[in-house]
C-alpha atoms as a PDB file:
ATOM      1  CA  UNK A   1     -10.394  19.150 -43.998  1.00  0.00           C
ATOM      2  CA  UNK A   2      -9.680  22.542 -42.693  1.00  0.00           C
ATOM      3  CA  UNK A   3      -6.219  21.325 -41.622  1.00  0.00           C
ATOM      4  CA  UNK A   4      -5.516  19.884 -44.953  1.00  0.00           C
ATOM      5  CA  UNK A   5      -6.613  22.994 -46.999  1.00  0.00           C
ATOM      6  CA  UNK A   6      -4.354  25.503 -44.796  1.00  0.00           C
ATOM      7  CA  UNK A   7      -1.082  22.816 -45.564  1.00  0.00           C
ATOM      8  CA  UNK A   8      -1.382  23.102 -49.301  1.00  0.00           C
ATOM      9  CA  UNK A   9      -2.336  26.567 -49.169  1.00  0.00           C
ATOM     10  CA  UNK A  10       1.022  27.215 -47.586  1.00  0.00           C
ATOM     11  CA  UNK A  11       3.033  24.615 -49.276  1.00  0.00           C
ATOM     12  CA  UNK A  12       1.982  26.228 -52.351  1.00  0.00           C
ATOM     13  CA  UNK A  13       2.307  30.161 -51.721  1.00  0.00           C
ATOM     14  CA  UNK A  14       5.172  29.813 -49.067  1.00  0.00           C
ATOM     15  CA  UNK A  15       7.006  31.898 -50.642  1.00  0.00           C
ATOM     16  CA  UNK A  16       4.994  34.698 -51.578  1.00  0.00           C
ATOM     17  CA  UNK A  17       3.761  34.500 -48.041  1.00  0.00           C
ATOM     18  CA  UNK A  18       6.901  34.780 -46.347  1.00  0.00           C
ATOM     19  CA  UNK A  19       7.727  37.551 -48.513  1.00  0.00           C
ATOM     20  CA  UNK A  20       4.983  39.773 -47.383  1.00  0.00           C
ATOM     21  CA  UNK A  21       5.858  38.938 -43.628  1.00  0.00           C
ATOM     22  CA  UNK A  22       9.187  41.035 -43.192  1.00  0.00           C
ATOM     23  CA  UNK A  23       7.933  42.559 -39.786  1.00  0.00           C
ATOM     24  CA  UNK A  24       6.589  41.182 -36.444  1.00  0.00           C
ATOM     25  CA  UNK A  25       2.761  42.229 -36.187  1.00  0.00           C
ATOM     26  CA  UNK A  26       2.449  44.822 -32.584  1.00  0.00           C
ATOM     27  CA  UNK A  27       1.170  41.878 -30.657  1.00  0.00           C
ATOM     28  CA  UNK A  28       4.062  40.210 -31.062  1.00  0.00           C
ATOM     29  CA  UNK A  29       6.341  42.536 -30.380  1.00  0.00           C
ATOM     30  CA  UNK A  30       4.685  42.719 -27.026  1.00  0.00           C
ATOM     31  CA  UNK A  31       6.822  40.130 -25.916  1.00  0.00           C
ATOM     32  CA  UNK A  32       9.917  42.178 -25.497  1.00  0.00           C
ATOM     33  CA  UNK A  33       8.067  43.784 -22.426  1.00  0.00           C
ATOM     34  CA  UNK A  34       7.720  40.348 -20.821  1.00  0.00           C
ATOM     35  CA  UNK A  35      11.399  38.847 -21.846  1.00  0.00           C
ATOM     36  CA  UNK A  36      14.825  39.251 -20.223  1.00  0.00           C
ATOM     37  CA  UNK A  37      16.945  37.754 -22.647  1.00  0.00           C
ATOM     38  CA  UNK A  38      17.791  34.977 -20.630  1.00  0.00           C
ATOM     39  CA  UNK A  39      14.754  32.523 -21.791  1.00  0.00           C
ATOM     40  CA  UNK A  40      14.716  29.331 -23.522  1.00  0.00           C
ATOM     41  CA  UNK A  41      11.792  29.725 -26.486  1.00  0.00           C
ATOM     42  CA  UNK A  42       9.640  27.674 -28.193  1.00  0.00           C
ATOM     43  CA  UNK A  43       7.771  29.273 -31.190  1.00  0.00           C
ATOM     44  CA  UNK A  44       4.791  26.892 -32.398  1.00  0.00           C
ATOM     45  CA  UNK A  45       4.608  28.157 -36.107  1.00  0.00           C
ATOM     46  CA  UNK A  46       7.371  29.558 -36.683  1.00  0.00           C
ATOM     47  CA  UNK A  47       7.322  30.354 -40.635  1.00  0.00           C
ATOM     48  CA  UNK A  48      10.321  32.137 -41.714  1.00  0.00           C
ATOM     49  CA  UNK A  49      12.007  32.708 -38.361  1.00  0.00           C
ATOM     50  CA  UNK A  50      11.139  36.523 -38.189  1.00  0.00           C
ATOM     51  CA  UNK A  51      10.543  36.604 -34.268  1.00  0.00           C
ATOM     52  CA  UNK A  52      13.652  34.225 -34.220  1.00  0.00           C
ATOM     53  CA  UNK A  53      15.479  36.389 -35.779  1.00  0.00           C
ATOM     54  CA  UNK A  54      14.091  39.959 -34.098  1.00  0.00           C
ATOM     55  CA  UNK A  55      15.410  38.604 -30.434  1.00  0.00           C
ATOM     56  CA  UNK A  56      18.386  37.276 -31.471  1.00  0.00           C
ATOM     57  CA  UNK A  57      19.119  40.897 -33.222  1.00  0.00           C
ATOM     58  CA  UNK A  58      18.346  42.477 -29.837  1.00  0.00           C
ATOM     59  CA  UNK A  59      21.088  40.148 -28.163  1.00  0.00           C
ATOM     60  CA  UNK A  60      18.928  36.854 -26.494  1.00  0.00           C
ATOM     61  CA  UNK A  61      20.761  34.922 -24.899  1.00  0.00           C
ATOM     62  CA  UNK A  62      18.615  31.457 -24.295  1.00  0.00           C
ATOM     63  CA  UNK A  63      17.591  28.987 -25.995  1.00  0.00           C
ATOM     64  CA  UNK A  64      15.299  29.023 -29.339  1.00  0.00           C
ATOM     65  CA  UNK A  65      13.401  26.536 -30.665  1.00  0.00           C
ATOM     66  CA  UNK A  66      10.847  27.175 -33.729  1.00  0.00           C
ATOM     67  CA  UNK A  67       8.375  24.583 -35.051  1.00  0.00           C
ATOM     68  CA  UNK A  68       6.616  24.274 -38.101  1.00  0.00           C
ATOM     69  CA  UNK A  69       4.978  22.011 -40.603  1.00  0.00           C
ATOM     70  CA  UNK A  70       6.205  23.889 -43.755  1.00  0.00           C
ATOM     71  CA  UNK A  71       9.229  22.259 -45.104  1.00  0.00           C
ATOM     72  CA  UNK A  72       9.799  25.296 -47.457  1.00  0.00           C
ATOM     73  CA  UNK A  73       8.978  28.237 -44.120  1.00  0.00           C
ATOM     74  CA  UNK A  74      11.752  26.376 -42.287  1.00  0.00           C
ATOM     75  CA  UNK A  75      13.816  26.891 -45.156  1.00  0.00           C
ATOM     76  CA  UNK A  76      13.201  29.906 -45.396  1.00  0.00           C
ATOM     77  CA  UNK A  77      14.090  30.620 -41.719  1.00  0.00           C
ATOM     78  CA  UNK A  78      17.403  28.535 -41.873  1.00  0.00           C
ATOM     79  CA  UNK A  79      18.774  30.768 -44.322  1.00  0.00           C
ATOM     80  CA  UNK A  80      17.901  33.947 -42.494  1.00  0.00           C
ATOM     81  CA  UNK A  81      19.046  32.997 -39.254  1.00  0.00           C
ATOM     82  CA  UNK A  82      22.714  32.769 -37.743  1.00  0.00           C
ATOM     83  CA  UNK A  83      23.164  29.060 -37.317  1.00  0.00           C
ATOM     84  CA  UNK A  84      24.191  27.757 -33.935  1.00  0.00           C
ATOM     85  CA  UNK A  85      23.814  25.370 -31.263  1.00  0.00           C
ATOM     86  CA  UNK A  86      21.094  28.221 -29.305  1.00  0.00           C
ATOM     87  CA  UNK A  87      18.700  27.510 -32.011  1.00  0.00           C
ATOM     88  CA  UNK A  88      16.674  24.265 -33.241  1.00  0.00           C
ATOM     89  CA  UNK A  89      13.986  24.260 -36.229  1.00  0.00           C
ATOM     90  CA  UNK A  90      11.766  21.391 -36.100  1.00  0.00           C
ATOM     91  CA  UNK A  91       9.351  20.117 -38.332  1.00  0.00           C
END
């Protein structure tokens, strides 16, 4: 029930959502301390590519691959990120 609630809650606001999320939250940017550059990635929840899109800005060079269940968040994230064969968004 829980599961199905937080699906439409984000198939219906994804938008408005991803629109307040414009900046990675300090324990995420953590990461950076931990990362070369070098790593292949896998983001579970992804939403709209925003961590993607922060370490590919600062010059990563492996692999990326974000998952999500929102159609619309992976939208979202296609259009904001530079395409290429170093990053896959899955549903």
């Amino acid at each position: 029930m829980l599961i199905d609630l937080n699906r439409t809650f984000y198939q219906t606001f994804s938008q408005q959502f991803s629109a307040t999320r414009q900046r990675l939250q300090p324990g995420v940017q953590s990461i950076f301390d931990h990362i070369t550059g070098q790593e292949d990635i896998l983001e579970l929840g992804c939403g709209n590519g925003q961590l993607a899109s922060e370490i590919f800005s600062r010059g990563h060079q492996g692999l990326y691959t974000g998952l999500d269940s929102n159609t619309d968040f992976l939208r979202i994230a296609r259009e904001n990120l530079p395409g290429g064969e170093r990053i896959a968004l899955v549903q």
